[in-house]
PDB file of N, CA and C in Angstrom:
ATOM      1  N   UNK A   1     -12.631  -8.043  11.689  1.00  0.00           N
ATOM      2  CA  UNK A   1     -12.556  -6.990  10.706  1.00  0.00           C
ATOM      3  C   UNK A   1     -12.178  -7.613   9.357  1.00  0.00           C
ATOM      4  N   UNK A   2     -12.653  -7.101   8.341  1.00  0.00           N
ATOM      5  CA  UNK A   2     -12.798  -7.781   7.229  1.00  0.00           C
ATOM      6  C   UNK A   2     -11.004  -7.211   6.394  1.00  0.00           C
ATOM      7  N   UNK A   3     -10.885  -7.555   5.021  1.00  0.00           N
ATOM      8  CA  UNK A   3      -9.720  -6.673   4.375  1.00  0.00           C
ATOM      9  C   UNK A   3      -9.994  -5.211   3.679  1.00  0.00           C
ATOM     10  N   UNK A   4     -11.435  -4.850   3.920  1.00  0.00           N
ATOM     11  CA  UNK A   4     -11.897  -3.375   3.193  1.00  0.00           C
ATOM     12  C   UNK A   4     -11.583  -2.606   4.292  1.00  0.00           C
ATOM     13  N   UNK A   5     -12.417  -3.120   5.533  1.00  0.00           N
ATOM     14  CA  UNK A   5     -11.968  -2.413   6.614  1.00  0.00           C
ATOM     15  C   UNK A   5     -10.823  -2.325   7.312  1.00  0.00           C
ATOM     16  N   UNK A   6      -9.735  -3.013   7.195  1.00  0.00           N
ATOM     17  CA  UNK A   6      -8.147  -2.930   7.578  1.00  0.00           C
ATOM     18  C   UNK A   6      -7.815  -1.887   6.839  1.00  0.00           C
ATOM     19  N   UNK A   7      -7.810  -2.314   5.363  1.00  0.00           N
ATOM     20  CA  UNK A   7      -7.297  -1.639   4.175  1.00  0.00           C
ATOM     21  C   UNK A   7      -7.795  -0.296   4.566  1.00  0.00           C
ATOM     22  N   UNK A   8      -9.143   0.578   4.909  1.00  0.00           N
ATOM     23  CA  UNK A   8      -9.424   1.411   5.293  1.00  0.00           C
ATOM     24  C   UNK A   8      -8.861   2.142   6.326  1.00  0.00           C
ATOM     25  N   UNK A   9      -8.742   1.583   7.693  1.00  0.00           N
ATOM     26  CA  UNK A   9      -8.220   1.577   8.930  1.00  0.00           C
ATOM     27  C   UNK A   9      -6.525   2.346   8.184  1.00  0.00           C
ATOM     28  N   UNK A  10      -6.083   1.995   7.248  1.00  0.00           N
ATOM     29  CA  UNK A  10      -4.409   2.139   7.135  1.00  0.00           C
ATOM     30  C   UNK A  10      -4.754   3.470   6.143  1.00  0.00           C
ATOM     31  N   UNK A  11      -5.843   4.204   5.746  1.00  0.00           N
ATOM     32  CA  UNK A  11      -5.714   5.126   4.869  1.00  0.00           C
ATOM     33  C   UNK A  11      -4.523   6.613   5.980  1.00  0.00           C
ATOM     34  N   UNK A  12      -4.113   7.202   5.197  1.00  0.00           N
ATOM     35  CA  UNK A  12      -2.610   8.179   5.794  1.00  0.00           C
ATOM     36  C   UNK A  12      -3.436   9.127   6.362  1.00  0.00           C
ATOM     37  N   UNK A  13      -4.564   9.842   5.735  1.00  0.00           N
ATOM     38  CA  UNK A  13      -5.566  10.777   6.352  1.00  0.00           C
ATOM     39  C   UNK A  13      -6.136  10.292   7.782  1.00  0.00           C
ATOM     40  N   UNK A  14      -6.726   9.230   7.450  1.00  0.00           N
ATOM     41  CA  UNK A  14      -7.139   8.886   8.898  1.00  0.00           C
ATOM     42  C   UNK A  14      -6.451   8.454   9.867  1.00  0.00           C
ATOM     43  N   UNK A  15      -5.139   7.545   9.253  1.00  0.00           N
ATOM     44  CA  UNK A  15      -3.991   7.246  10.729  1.00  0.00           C
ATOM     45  C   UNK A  15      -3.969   8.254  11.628  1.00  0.00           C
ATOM     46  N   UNK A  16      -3.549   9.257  10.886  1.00  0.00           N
ATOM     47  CA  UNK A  16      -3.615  10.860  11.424  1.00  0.00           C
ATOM     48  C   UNK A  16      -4.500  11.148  12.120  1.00  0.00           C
ATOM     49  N   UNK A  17      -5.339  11.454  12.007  1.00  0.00           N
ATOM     50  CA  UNK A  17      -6.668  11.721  12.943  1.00  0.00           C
ATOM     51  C   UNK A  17      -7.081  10.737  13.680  1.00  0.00           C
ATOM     52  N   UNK A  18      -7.188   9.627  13.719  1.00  0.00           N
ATOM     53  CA  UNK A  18      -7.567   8.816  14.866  1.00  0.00           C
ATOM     54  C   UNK A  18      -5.828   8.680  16.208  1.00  0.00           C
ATOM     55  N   UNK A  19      -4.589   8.616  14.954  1.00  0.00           N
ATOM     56  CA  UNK A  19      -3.918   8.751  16.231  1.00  0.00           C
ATOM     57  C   UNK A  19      -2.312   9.467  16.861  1.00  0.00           C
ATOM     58  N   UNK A  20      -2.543  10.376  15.700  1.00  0.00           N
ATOM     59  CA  UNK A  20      -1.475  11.195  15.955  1.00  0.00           C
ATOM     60  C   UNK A  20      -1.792  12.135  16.994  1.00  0.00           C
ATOM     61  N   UNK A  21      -0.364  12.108  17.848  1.00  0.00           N
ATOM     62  CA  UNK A  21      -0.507  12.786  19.072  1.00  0.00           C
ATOM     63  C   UNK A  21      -1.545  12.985  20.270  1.00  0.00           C
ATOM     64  N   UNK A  22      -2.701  11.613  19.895  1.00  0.00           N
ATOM     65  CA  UNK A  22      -3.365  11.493  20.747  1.00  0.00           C
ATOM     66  C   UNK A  22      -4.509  12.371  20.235  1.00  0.00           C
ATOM     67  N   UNK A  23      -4.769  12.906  18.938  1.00  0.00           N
ATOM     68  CA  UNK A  23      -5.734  14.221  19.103  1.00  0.00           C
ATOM     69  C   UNK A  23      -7.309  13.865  18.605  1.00  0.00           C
ATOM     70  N   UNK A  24      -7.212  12.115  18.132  1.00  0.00           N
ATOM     71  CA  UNK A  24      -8.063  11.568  17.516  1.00  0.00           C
ATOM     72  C   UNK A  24      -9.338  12.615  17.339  1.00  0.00           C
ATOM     73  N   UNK A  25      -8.962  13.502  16.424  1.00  0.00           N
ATOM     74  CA  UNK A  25     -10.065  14.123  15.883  1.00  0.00           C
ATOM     75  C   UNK A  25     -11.163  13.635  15.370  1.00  0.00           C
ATOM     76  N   UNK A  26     -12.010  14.432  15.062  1.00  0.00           N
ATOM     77  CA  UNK A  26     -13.457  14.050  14.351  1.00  0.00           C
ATOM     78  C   UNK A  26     -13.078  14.111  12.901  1.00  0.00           C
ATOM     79  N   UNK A  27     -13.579  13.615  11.931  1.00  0.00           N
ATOM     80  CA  UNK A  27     -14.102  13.940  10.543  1.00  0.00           C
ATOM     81  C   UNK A  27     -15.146  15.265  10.432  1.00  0.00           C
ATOM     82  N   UNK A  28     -15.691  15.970  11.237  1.00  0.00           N
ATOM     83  CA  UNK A  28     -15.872  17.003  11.128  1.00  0.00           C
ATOM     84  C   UNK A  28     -14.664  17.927  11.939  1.00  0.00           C
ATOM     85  N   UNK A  29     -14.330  17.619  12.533  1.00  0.00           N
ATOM     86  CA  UNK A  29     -13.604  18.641  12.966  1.00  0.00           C
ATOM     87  C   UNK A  29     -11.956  18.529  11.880  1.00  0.00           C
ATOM     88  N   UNK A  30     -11.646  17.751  11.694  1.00  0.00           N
ATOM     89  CA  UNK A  30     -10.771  17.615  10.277  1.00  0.00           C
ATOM     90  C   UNK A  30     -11.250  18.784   9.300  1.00  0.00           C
ATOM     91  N   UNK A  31     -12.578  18.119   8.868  1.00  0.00           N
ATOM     92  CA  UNK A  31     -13.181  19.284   7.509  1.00  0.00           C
ATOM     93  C   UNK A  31     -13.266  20.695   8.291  1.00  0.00           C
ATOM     94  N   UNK A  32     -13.815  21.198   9.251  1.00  0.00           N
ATOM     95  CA  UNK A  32     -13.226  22.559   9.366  1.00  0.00           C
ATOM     96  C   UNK A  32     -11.920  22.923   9.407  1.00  0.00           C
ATOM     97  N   UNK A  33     -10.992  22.273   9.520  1.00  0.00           N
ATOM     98  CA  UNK A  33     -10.105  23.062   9.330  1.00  0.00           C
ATOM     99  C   UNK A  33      -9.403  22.733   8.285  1.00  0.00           C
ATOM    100  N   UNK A  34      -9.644  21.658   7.298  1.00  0.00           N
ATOM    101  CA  UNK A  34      -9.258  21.690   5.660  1.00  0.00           C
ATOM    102  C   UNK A  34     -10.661  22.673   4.868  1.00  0.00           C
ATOM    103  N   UNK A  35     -11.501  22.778   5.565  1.00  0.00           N
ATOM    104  CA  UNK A  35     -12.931  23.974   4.832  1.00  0.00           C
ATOM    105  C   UNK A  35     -13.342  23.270   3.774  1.00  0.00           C
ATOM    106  N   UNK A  36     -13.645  21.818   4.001  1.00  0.00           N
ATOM    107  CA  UNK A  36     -14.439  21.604   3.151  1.00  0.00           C
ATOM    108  C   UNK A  36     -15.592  20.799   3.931  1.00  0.00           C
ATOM    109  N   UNK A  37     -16.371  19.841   3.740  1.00  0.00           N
ATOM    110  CA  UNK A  37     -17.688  19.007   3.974  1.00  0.00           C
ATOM    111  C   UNK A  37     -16.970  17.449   4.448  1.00  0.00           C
ATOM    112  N   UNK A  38     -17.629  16.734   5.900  1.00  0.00           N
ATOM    113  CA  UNK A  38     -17.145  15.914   6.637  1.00  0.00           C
ATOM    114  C   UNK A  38     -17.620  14.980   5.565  1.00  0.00           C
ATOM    115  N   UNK A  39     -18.173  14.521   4.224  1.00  0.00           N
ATOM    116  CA  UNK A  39     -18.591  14.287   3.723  1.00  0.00           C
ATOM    117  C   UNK A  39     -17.620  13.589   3.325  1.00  0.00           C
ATOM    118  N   UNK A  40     -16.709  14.827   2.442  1.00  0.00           N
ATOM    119  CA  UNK A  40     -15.906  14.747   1.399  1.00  0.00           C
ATOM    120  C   UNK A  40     -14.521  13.739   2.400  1.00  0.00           C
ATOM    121  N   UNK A  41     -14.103  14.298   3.942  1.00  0.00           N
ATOM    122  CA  UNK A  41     -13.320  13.537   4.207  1.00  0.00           C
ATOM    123  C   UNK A  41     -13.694  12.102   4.944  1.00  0.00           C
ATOM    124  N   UNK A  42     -14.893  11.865   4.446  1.00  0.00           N
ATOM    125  CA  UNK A  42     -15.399  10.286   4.935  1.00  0.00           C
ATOM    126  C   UNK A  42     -15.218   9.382   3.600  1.00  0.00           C
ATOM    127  N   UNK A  43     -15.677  10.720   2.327  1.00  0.00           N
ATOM    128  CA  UNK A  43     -15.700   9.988   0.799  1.00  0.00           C
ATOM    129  C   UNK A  43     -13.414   9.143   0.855  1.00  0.00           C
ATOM    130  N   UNK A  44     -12.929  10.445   1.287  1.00  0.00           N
ATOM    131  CA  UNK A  44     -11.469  10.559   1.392  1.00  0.00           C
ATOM    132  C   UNK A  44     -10.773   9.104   1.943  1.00  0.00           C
ATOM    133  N   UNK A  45     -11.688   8.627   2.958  1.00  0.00           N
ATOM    134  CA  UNK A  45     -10.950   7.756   4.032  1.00  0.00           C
ATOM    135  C   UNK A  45     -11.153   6.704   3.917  1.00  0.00           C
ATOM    136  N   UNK A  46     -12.658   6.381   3.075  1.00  0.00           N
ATOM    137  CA  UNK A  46     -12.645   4.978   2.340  1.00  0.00           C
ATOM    138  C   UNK A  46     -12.265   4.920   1.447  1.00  0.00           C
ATOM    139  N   UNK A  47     -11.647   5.531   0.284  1.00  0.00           N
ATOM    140  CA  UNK A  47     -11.098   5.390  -0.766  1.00  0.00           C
ATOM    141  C   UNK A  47     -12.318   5.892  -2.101  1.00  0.00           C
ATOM    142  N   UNK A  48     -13.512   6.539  -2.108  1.00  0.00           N
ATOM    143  CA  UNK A  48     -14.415   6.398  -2.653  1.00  0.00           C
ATOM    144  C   UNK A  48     -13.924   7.735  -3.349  1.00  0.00           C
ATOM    145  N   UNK A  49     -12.765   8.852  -2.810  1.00  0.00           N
ATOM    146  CA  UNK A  49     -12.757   9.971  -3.903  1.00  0.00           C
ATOM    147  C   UNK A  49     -11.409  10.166  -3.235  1.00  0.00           C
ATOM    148  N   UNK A  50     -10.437  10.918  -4.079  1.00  0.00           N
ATOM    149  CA  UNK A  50      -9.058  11.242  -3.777  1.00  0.00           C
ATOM    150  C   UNK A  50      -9.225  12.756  -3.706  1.00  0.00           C
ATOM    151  N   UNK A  51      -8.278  13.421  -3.094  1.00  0.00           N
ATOM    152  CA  UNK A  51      -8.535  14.801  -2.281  1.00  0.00           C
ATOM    153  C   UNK A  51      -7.488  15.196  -4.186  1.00  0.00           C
ATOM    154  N   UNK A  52      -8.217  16.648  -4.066  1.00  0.00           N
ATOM    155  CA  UNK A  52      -7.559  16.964  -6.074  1.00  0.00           C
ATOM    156  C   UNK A  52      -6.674  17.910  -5.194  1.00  0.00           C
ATOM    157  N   UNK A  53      -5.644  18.247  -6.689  1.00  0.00           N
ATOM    158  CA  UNK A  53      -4.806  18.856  -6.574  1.00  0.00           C
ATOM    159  C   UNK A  53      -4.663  20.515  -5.489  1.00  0.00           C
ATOM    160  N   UNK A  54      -6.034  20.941  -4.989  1.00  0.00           N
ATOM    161  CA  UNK A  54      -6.079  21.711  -3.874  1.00  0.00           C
ATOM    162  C   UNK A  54      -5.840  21.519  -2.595  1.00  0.00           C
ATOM    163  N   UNK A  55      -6.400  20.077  -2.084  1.00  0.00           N
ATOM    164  CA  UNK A  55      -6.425  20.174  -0.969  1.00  0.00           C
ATOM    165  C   UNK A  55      -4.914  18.636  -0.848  1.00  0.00           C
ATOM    166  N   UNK A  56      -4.469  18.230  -1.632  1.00  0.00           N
ATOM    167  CA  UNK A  56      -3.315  17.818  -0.979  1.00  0.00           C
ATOM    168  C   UNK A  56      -2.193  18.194  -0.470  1.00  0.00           C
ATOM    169  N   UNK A  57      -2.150  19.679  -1.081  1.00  0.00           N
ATOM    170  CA  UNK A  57      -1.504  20.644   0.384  1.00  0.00           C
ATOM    171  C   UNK A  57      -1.690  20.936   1.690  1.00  0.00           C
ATOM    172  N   UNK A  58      -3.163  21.365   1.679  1.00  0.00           N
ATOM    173  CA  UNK A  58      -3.985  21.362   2.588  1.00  0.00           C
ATOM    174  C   UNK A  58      -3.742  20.245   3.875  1.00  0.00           C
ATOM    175  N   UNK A  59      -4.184  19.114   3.009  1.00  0.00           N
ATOM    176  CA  UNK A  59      -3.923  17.812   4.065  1.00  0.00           C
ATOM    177  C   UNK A  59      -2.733  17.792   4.263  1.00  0.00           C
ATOM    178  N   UNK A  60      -1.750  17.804   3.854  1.00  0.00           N
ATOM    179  CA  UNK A  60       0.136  17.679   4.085  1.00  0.00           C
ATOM    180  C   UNK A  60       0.346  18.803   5.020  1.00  0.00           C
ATOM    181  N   UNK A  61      -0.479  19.968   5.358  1.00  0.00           N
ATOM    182  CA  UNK A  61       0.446  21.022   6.255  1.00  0.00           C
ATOM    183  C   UNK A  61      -0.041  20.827   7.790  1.00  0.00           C
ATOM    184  N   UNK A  62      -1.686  20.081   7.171  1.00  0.00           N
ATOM    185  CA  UNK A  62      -2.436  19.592   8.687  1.00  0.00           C
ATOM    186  C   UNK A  62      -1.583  18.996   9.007  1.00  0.00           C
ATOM    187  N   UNK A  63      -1.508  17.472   8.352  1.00  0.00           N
ATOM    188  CA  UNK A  63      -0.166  16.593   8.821  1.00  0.00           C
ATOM    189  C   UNK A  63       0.789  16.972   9.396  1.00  0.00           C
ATOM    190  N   UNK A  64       1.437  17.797   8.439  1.00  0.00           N
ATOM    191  CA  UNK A  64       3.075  18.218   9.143  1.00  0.00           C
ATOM    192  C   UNK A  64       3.657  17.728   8.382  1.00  0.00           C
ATOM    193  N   UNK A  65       3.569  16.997   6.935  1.00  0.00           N
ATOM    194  CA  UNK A  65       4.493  16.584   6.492  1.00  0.00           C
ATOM    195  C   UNK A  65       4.989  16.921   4.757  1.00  0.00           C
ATOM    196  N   UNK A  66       5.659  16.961   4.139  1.00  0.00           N
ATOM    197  CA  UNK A  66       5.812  17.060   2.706  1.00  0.00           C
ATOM    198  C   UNK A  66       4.640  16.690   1.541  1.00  0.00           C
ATOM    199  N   UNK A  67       4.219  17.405   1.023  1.00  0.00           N
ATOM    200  CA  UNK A  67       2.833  17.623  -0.161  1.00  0.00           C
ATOM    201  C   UNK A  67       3.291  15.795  -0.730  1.00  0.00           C
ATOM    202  N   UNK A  68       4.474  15.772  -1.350  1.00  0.00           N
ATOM    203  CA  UNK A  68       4.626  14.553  -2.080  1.00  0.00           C
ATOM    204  C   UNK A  68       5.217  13.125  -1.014  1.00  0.00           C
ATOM    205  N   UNK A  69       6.090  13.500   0.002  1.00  0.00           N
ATOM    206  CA  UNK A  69       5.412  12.088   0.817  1.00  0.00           C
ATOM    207  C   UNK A  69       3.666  11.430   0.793  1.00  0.00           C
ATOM    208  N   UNK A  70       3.015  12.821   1.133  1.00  0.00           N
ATOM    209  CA  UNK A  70       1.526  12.815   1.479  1.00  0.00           C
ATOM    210  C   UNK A  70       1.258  11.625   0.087  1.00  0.00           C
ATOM    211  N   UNK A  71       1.120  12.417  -0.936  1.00  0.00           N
ATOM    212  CA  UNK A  71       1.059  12.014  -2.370  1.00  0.00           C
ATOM    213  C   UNK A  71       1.629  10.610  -2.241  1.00  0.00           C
ATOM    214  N   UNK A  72       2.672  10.189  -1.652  1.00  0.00           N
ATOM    215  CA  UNK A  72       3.508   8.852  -2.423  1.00  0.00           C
ATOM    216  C   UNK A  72       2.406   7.717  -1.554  1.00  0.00           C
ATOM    217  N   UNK A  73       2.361   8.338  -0.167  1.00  0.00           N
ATOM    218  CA  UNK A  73       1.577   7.054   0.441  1.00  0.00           C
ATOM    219  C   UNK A  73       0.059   6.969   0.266  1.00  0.00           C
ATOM    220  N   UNK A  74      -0.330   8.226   0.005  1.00  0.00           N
ATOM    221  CA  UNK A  74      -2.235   8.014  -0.876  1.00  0.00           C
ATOM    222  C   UNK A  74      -2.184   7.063  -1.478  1.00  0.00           C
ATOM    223  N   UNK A  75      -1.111   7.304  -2.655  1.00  0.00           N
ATOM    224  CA  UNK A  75      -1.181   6.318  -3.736  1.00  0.00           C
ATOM    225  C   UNK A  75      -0.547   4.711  -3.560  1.00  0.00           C
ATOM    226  N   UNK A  76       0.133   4.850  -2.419  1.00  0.00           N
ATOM    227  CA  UNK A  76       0.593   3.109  -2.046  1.00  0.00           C
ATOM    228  C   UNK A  76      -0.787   2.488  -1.375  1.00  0.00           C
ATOM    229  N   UNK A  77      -1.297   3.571  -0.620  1.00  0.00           N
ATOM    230  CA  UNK A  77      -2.706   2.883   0.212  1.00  0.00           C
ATOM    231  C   UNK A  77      -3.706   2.585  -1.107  1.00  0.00           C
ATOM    232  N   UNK A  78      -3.649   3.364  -1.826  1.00  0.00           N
ATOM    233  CA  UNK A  78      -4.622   3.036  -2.805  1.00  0.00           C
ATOM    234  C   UNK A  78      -4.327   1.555  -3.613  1.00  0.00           C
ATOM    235  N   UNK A  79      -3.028   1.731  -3.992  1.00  0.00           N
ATOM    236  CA  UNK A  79      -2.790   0.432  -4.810  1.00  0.00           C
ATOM    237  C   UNK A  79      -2.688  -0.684  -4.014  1.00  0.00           C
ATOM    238  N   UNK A  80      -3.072  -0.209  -2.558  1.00  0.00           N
ATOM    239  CA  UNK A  80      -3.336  -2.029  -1.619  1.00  0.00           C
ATOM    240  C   UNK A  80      -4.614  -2.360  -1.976  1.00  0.00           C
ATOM    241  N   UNK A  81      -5.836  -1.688  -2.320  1.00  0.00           N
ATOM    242  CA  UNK A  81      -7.011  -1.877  -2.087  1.00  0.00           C
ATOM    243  C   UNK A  81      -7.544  -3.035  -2.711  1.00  0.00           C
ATOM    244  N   UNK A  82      -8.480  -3.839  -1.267  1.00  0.00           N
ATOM    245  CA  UNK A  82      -8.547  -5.330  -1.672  1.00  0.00           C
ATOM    246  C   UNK A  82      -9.711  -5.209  -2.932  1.00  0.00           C
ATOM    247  N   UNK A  83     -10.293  -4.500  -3.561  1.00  0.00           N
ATOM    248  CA  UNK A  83     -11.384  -4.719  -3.940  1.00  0.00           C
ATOM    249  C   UNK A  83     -11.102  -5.946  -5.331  1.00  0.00           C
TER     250      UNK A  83
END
């Protein structure tokens, strides 16, 4: 595995879904229940678009966890990015 794809592998959205509580969801099944396009959370998980000020609630309540934890580690995963 290369450092785009590690770096990817560690995004906070997807830790979540591949392995919290075992529920390794889909990227479509994620986007139904944030209601938007599996698109947008594939754009999300490589780093190619950041979720706007709507849906980082959204993603934090899926989670379970605080809007601005959510927020602090987007932005630490982001500022690893090998590019």
């Amino acid at each position: 595995m290369n450092k785009y794809d590690t770096w990817v592998h560690k995004n906070p959205l997807r830790r979540w879904r591949i392995t919290e509580d075992g529920r390794s969801l889909t990227q479509y099944r994620v986007a139904a229940k944030l209601k938007c396009s599996p698109q947008i959370v594939r754009l999300w998980e490589c780093g190619a678009s950041t979720p706007n000020k709507r849906n980082f609630p959204k993603i934090a309540r899926l989670i379970g966890i605080e809007e601005s934890k959510l927020r602090s580690a987007w932005n630490r995963w982001l500022g690893k990015c090998p590019a």
